[in-house]
N, C-alpha and C. Protein backbone atom coordinates (compact mmCIF):
# COMPACT_ATOMS: atom_id res chain seq x y z
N UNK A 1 14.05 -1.55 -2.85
CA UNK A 1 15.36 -1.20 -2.35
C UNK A 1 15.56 -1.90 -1.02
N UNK A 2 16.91 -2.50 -0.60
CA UNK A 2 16.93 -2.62 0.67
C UNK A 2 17.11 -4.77 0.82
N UNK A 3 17.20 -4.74 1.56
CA UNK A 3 17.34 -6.70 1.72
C UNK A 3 15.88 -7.19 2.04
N UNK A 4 15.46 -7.98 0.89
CA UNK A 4 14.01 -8.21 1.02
C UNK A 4 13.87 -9.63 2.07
N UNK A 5 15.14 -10.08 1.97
CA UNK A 5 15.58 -11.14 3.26
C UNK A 5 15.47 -11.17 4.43
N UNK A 6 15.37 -9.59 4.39
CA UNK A 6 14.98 -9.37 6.14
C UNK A 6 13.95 -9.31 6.20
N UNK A 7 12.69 -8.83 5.73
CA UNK A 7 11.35 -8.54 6.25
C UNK A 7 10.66 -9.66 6.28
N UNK A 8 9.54 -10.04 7.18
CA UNK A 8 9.14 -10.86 8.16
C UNK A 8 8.24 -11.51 6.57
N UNK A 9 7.80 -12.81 7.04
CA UNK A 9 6.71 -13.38 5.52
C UNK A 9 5.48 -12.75 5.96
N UNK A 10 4.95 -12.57 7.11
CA UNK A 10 3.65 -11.91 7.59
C UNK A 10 3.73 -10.66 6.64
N UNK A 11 4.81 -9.71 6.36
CA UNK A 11 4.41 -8.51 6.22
C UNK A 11 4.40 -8.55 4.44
N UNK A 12 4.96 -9.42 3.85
CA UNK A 12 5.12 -9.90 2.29
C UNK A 12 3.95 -9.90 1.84
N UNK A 13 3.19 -10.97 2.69
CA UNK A 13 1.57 -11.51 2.64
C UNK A 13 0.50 -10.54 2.51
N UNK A 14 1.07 -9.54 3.72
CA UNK A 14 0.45 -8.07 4.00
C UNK A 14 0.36 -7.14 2.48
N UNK A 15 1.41 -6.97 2.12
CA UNK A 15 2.29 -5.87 1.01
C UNK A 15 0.90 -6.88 0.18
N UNK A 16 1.62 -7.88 -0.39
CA UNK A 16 1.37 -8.44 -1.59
C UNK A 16 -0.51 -8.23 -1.64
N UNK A 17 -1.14 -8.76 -0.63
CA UNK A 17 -2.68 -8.85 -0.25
C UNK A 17 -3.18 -6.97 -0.61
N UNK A 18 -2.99 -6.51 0.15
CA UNK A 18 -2.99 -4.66 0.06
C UNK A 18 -2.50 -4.25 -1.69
N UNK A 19 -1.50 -5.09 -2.02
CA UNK A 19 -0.95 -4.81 -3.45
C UNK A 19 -2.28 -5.04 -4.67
N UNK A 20 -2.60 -6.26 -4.17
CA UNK A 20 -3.92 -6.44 -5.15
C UNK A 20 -5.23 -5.80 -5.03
N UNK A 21 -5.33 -5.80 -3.93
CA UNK A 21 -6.30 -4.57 -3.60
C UNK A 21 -6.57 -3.38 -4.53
N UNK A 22 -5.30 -2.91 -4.28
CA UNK A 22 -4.53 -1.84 -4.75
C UNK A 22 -4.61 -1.42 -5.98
N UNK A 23 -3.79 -2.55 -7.21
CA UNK A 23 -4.11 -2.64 -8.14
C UNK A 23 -5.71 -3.16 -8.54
N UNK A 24 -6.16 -4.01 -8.14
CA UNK A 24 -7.87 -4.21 -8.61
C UNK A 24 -8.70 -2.59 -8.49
N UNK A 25 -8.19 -1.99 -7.53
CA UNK A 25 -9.40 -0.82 -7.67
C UNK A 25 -8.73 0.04 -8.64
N UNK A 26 -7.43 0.40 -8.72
CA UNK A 26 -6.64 1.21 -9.69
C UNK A 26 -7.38 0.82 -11.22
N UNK A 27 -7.85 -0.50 -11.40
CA UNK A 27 -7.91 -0.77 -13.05
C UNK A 27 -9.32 -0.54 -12.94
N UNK A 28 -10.31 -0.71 -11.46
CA UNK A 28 -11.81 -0.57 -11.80
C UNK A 28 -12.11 1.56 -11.63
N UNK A 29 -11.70 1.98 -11.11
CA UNK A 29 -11.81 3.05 -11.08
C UNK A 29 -10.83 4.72 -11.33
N UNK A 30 -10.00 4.17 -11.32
CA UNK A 30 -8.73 5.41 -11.64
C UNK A 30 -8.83 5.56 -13.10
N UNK A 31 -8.85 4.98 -14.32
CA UNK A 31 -8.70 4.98 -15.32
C UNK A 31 -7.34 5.65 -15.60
N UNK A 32 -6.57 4.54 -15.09
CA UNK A 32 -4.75 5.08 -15.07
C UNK A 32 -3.85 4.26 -16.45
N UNK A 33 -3.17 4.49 -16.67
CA UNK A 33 -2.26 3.97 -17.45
C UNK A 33 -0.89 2.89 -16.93
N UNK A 34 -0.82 3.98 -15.73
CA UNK A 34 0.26 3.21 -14.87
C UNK A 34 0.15 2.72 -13.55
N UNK A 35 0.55 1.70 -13.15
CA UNK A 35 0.79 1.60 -11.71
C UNK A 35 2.29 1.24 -11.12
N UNK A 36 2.94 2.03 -10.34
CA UNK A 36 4.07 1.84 -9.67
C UNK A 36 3.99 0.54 -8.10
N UNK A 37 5.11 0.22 -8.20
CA UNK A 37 4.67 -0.43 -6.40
C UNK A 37 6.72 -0.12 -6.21
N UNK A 38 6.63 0.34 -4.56
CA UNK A 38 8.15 0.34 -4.45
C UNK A 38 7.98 -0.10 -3.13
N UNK A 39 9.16 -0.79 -3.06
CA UNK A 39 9.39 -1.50 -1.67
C UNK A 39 10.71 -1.13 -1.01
N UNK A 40 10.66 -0.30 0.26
CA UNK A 40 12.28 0.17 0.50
C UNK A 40 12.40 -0.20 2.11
N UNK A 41 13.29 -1.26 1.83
CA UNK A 41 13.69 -1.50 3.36
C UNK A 41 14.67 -0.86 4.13
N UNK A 42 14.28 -0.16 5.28
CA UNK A 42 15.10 -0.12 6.16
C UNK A 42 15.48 -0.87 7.12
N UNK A 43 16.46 -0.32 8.17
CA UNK A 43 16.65 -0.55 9.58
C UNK A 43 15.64 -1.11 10.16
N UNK A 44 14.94 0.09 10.58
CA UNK A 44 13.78 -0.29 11.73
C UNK A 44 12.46 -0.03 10.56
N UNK A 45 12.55 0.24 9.70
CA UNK A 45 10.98 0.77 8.82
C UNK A 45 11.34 -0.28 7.54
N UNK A 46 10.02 -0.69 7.22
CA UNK A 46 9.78 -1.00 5.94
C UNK A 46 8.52 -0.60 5.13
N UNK A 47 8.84 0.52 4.04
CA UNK A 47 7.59 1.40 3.25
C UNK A 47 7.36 0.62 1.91
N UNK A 48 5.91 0.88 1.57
CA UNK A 48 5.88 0.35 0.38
C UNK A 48 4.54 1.04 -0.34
N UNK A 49 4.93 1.61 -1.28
CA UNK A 49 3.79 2.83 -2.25
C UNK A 49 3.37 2.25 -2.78
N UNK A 50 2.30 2.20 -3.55
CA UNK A 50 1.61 2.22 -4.87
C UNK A 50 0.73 3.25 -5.32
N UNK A 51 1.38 3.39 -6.31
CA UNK A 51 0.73 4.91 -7.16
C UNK A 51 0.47 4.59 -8.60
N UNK A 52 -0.64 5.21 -8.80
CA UNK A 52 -1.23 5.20 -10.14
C UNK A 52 -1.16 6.51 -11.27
N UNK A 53 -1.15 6.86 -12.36
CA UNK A 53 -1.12 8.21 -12.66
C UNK A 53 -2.84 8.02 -13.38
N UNK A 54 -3.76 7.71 -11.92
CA UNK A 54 -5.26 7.82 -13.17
C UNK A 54 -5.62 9.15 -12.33
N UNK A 55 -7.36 9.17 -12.22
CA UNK A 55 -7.87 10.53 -11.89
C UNK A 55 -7.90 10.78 -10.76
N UNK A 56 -7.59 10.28 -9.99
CA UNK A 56 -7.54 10.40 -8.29
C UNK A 56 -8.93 10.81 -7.74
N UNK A 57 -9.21 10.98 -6.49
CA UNK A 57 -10.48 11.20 -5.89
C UNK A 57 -10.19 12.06 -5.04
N UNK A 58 -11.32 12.80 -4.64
CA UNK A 58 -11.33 14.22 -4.01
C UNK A 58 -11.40 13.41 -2.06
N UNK A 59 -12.14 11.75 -1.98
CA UNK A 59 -12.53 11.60 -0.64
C UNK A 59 -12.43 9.63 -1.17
N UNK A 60 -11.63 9.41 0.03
CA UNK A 60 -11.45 7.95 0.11
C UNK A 60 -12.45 7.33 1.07
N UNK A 61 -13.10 6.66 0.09
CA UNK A 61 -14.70 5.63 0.66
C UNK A 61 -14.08 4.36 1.13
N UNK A 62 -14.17 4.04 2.24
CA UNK A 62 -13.56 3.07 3.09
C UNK A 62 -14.36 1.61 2.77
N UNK A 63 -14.69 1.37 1.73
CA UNK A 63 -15.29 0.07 1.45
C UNK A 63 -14.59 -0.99 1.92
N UNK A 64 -15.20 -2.49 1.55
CA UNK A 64 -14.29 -3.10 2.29
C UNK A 64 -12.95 -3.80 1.72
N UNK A 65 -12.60 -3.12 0.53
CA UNK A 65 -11.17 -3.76 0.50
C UNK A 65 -10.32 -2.52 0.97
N UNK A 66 -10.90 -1.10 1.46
CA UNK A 66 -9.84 -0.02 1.89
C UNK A 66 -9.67 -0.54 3.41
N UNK A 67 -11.08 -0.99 3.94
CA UNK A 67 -11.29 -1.52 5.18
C UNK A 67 -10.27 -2.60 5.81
N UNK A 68 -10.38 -3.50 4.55
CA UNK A 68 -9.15 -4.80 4.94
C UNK A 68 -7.71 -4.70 4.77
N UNK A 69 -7.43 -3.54 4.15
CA UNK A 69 -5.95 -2.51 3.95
C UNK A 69 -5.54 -2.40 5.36
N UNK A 70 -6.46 -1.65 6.00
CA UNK A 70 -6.03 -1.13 7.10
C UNK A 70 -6.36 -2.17 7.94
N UNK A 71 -6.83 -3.02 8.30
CA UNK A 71 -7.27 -3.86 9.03
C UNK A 71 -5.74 -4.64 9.18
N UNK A 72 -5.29 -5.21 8.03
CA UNK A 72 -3.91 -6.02 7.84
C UNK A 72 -3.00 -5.20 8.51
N UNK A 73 -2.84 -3.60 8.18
CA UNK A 73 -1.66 -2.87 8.19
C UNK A 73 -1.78 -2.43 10.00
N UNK A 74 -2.67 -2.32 10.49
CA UNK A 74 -2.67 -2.25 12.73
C UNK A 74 -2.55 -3.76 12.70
N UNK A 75 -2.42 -4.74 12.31
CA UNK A 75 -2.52 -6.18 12.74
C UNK A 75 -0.84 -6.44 13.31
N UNK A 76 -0.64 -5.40 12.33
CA UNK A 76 1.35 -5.11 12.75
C UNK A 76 1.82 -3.94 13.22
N UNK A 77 0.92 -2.86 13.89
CA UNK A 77 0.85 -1.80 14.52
C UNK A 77 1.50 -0.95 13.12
N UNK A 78 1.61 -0.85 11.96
CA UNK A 78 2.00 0.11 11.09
C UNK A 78 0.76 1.02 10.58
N UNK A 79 1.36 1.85 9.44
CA UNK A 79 0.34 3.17 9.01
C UNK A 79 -0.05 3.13 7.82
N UNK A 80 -1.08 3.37 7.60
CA UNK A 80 -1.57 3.18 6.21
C UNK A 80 -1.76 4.62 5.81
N UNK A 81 -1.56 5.22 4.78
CA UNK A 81 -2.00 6.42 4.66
C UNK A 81 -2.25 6.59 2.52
N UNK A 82 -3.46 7.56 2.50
CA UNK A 82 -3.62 8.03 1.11
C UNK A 82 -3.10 9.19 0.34
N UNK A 83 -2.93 9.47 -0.65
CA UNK A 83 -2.29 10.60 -1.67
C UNK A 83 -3.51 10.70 -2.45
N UNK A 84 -4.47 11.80 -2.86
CA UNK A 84 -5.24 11.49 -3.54
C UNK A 84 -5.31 12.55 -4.67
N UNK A 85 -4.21 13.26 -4.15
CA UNK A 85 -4.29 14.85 -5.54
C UNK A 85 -3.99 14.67 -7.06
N UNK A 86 -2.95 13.95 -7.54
CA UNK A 86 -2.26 13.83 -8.83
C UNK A 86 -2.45 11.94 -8.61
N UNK A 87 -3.38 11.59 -8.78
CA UNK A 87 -3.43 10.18 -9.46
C UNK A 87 -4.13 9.67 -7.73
N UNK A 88 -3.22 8.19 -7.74
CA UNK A 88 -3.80 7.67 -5.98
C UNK A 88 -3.16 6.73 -5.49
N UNK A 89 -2.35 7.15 -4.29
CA UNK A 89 -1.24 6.40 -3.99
C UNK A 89 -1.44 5.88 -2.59
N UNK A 90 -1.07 4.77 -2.04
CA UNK A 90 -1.22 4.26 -1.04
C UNK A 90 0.44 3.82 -0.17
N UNK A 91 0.49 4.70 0.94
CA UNK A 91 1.89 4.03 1.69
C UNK A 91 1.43 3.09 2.63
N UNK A 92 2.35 2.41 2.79
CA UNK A 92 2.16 1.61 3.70
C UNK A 92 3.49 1.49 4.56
N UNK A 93 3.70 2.02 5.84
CA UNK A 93 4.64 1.66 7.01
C UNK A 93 4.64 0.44 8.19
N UNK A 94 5.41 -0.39 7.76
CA UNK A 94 5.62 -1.43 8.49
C UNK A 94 6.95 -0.96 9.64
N UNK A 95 6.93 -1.22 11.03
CA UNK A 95 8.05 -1.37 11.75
C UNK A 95 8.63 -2.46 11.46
N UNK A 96 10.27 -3.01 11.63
CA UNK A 96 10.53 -4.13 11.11
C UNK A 96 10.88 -4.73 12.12
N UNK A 97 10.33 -4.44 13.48
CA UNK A 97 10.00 -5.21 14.62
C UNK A 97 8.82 -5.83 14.66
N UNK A 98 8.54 -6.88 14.53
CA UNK A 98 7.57 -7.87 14.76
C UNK A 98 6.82 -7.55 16.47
């Protein structure tokens, strides 16, 4: 949702890099059927989910592709955060101030 025209190519690179991540562990461990990704631009925020409907996990092990998630996502002072009850979803908050 939103003008994908505006958001910076750094943070595309970001999304897209975190996206595969994302999806690679979703197909090695969730045993999901689905994966969603939504991208909604605002004003000053740009969010972007990915959610799976597999088994979710009770505790997120910071290996190193959760490691390089977050590593990308402070490189632009934004928030990374997990959903882990009903499947396993990942937000990601970008400011759309550079």
């Amino acid at each position: 949702e939103g003008s994908l025209s505006e958001v910076p190519e750094k943070y595309l690179e970001i999304i897209l890099d975190n996206a595969f991540e994302a999806v690679s562990n979703a197909l090695k461990y969730a045993h999901c059927t689905k994966i969603d990704i939504k991208i909604i631009v605002m004003s000053q925020l740009l969010r972007c989910s990915i959610s799976d409907n597999g088994i979710g996990c009770s505790e997120v092990v910071d290996g190193m592709g959760i490691a390089g998630m977050r590593r990308r996502i402070r490189s632009v002072n934004g928030i990374l955060d997990f959903a882990t009850e009903a499947g396993f979803t990942i937000n990601m908050l970008l400011p759309m101030k550079e």
